[in-house]
C-alpha atoms as a PDB file:
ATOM      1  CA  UNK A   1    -190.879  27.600  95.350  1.00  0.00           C
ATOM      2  CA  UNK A   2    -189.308  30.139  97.940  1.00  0.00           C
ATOM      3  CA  UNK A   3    -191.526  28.656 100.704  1.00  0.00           C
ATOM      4  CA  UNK A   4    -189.934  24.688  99.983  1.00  0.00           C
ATOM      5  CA  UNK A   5    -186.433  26.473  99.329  1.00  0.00           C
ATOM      6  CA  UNK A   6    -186.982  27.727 103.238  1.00  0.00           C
ATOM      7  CA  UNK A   7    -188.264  24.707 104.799  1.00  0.00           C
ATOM      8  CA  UNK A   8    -185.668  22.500 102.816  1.00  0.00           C
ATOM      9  CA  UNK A   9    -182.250  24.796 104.161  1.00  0.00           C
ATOM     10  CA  UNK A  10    -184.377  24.931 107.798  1.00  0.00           C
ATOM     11  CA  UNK A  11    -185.044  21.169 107.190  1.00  0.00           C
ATOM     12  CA  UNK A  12    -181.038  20.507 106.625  1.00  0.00           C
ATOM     13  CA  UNK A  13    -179.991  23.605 108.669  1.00  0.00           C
ATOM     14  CA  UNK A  14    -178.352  25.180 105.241  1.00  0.00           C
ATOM     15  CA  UNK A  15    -176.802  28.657 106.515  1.00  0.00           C
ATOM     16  CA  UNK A  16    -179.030  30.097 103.921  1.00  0.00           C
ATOM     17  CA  UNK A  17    -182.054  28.992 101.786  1.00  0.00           C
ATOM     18  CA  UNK A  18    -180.099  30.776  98.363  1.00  0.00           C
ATOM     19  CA  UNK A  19    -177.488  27.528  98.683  1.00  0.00           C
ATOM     20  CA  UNK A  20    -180.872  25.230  97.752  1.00  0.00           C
ATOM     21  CA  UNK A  21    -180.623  23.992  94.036  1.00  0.00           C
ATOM     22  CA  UNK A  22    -183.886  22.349  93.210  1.00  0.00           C
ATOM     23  CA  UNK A  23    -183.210  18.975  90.927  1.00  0.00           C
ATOM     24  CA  UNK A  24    -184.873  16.313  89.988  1.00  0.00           C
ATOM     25  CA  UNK A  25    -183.159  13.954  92.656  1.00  0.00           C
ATOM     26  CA  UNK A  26    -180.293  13.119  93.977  1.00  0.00           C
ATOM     27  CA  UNK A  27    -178.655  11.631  90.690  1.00  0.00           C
ATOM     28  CA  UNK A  28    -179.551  14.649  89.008  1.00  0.00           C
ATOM     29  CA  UNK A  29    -177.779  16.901  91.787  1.00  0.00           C
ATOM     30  CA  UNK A  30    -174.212  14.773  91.613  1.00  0.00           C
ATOM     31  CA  UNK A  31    -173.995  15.176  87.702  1.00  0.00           C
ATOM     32  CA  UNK A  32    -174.841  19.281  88.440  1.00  0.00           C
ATOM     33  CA  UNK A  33    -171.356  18.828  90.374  1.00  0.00           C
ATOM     34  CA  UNK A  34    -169.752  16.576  88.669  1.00  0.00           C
ATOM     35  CA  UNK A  35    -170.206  18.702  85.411  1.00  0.00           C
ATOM     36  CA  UNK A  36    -169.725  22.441  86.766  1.00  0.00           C
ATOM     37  CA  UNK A  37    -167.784  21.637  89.574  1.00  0.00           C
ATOM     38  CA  UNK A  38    -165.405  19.295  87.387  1.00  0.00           C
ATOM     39  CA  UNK A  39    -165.546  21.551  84.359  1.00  0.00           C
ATOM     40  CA  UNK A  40    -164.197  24.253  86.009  1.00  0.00           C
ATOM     41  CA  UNK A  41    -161.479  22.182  89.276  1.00  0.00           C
ATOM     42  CA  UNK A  42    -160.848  18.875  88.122  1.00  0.00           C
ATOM     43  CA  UNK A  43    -158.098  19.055  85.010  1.00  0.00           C
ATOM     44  CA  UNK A  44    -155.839  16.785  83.448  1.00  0.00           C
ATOM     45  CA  UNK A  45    -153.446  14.870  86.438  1.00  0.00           C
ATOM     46  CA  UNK A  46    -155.892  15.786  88.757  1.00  0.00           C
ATOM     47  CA  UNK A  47    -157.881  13.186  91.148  1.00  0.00           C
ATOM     48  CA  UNK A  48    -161.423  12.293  92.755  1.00  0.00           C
ATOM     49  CA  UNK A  49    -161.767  10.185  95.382  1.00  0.00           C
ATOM     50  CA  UNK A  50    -164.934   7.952  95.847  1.00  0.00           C
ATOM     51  CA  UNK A  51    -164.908   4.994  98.123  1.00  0.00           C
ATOM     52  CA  UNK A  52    -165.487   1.335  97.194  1.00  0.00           C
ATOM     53  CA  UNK A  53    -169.493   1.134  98.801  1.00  0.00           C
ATOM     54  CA  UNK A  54    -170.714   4.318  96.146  1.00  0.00           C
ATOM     55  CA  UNK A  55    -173.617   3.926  94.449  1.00  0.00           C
ATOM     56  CA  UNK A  56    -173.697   4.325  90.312  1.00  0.00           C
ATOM     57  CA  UNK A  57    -175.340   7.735  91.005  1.00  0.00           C
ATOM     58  CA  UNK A  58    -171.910   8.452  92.869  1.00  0.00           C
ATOM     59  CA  UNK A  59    -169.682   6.710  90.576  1.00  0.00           C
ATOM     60  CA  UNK A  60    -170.335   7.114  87.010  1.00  0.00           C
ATOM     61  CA  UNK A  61    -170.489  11.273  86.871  1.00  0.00           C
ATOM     62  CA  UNK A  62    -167.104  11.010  88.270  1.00  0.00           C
ATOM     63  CA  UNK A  63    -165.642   8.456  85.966  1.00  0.00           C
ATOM     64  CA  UNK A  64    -167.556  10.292  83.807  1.00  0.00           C
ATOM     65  CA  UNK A  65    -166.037  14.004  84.580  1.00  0.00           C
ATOM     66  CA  UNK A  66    -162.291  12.148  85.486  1.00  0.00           C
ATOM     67  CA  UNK A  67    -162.468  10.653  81.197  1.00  0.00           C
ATOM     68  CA  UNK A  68    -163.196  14.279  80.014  1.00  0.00           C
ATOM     69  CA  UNK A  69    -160.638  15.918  81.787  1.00  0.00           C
ATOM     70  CA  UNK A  70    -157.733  13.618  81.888  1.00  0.00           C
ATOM     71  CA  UNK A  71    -158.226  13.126  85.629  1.00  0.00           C
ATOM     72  CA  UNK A  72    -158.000   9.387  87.543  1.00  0.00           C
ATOM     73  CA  UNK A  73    -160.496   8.000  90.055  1.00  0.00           C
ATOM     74  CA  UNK A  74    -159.185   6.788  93.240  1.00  0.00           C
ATOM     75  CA  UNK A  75    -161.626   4.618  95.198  1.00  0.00           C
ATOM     76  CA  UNK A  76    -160.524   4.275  98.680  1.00  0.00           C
ATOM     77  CA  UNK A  77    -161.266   0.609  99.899  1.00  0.00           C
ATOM     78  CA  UNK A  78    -164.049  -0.423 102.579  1.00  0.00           C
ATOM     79  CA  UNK A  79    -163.260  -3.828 104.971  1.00  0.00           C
ATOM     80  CA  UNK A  80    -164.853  -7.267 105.335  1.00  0.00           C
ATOM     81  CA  UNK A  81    -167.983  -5.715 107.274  1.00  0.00           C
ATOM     82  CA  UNK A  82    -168.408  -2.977 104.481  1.00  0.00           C
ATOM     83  CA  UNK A  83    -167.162  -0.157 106.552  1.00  0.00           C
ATOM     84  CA  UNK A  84    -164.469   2.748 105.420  1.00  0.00           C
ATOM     85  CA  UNK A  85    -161.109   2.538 106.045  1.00  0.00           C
ATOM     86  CA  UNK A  86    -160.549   5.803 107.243  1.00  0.00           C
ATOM     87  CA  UNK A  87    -156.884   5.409 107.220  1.00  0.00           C
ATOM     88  CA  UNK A  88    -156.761   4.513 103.844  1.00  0.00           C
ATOM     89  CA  UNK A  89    -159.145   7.219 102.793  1.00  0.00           C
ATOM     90  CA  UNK A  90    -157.399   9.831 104.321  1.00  0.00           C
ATOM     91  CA  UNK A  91    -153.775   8.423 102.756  1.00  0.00           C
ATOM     92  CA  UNK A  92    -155.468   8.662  99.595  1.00  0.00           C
ATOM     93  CA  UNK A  93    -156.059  12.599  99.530  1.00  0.00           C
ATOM     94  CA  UNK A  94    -153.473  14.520  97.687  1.00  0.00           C
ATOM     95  CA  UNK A  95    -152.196  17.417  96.479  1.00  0.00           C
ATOM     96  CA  UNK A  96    -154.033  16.426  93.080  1.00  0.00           C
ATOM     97  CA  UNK A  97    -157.662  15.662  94.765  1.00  0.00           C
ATOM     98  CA  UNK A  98    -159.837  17.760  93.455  1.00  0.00           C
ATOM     99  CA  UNK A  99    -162.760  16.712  95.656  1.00  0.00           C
ATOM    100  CA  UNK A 100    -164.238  13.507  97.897  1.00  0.00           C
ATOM    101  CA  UNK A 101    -167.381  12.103  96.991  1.00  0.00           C
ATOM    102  CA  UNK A 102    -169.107   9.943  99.500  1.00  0.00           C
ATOM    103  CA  UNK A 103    -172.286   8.306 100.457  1.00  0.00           C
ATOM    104  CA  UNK A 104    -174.090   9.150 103.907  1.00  0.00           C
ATOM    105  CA  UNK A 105    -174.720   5.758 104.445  1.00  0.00           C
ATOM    106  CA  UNK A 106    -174.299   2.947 101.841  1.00  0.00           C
ATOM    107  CA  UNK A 107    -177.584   1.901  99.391  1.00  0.00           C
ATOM    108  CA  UNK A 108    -176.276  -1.686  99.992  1.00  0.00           C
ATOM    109  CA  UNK A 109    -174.435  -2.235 102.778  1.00  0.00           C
ATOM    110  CA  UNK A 110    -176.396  -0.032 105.119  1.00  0.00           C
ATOM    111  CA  UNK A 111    -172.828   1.586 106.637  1.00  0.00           C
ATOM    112  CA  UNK A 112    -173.690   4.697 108.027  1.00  0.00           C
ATOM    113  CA  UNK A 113    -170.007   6.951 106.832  1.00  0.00           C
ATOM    114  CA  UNK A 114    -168.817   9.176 109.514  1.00  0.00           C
ATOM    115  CA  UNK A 115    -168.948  11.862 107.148  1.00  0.00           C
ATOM    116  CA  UNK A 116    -168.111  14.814 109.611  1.00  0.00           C
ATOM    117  CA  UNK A 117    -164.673  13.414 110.133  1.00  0.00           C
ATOM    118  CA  UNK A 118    -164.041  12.514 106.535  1.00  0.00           C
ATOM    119  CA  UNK A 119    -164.788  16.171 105.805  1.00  0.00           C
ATOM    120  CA  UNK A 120    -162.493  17.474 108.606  1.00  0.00           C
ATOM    121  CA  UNK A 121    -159.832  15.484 107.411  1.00  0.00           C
ATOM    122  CA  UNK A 122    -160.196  16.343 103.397  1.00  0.00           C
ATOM    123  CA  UNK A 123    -160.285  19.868 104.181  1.00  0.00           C
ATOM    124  CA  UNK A 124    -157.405  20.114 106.475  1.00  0.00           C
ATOM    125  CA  UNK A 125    -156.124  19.527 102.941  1.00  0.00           C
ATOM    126  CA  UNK A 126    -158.135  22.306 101.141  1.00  0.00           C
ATOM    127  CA  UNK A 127    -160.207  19.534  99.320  1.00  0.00           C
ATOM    128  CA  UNK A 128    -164.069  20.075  99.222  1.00  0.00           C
ATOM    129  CA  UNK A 129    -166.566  16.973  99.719  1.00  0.00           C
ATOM    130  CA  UNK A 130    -169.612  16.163  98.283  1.00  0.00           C
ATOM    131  CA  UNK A 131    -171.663  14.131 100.500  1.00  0.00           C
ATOM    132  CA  UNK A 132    -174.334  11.617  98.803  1.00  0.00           C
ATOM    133  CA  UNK A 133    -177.172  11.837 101.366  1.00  0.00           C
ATOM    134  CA  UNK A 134    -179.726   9.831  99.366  1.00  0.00           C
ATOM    135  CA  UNK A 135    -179.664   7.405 101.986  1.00  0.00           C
ATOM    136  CA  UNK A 136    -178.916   9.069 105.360  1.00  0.00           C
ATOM    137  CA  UNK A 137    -181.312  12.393 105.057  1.00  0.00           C
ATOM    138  CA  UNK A 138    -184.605   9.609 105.133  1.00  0.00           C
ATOM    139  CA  UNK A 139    -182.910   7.891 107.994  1.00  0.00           C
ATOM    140  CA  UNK A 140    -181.241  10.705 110.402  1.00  0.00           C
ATOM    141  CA  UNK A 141    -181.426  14.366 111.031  1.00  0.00           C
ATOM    142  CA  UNK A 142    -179.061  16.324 108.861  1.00  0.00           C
ATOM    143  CA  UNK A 143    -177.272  19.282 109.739  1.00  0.00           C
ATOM    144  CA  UNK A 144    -175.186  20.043 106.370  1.00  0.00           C
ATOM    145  CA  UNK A 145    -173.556  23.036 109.267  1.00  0.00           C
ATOM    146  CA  UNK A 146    -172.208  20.707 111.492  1.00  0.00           C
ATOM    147  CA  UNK A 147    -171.515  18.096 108.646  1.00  0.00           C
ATOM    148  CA  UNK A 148    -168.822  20.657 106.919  1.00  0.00           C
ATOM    149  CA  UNK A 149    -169.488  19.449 103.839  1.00  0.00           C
ATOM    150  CA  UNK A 150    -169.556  21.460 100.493  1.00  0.00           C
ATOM    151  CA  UNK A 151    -172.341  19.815  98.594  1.00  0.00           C
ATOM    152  CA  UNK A 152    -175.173  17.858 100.266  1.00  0.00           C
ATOM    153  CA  UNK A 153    -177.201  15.829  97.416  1.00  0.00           C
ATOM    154  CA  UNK A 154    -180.802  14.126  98.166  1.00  0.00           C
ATOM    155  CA  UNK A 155    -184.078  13.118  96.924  1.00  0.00           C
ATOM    156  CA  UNK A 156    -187.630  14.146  97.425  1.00  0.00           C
ATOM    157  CA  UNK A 157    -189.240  10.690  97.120  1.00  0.00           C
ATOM    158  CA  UNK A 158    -187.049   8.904  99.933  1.00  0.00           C
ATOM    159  CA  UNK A 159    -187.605  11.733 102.158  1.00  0.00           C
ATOM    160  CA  UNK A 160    -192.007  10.488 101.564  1.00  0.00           C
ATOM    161  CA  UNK A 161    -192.387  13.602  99.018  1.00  0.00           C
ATOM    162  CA  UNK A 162    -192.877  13.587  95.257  1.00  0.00           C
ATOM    163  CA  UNK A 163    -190.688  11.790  92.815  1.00  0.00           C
ATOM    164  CA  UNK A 164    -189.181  14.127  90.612  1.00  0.00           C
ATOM    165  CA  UNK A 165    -187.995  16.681  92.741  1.00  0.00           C
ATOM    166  CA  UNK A 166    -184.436  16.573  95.018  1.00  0.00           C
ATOM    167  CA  UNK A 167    -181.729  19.021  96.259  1.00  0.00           C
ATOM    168  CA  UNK A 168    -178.468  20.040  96.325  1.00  0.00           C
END
């Protein structure tokens, strides 16, 4: 197990292999967030912020997490060729976001998020982001360092291992 924990942080370039949660996949590694993370930072009045293009896996543990604690979801729109709006996105962070939850790049619409930028911009606000990578780690190199982001979330089987096994 220590031996995939190292090649999985090298893999991703995680500062350190002890920020490596094993999980079943990606689905599995958003609801570990969505239930400590929001358990413990996301309260009643409080906000998450998801864009338009998430998958379920990206969706539901946050509508989920915003029911339970009295929170709201705030979906930040995407245009007529499925990308971001950026400007929108970032007018949408507040001083009641709790976090941003994206996808790398979109399960349907194939829009690759520029995710370094979104995370520059939510924490110039002190907001962490949780970047759904189910999608871009099969398809680009990662680097979670020069990414930003707080949370990285992906699955073994897209990535041509195992099913049943996938990372935050």
């Amino acid at each position: 197990y220590e031996h995939a924990r190292r090649k999985v942080a090298a893999f991703f370039n995680a500062p350190h292999e002890r920020q490596i949660v094993f999980t079943r996949n990606a689905t599995e590694s958003i609801n570990l967030v969505a239930h400590a993370f929001g358990r413990t930072h996301v309260g009643a009045g409080d906000e998450v912020l998801i864009s338009a293009m998430e998958h379920h896996s990206n969706l539901v543990p946050w509508q989920m997490a915003c029911e339970a604690h009295g929170a709201r979801l705030v979906v930040a729109p995407i245009d007529d060729r499925g990308e971001l709006l950026l400007d929108e996105l970032e007018r949408r962070i507040g001083p009641r976001t709790r976090l941003v939850a994206v996808a790398h790049v979109s399960n349907a619409l194939g829009t690759v998020n520029p995710v370094r930028e979104i995370v520059e911009m939510a924490h110039a606000q002190g907001v962490p982001v949780l970047v759904d990578g189910a999608q871009g780690a099969p398809h680009m190199p990662v680097d979670v360092q020069a990414i930003g982001c707080d949370f990285y979330a992906f699955s073994g089987h897209k990535l041509y291992g195992p099913s049943g096994i996938g990372a935050l």
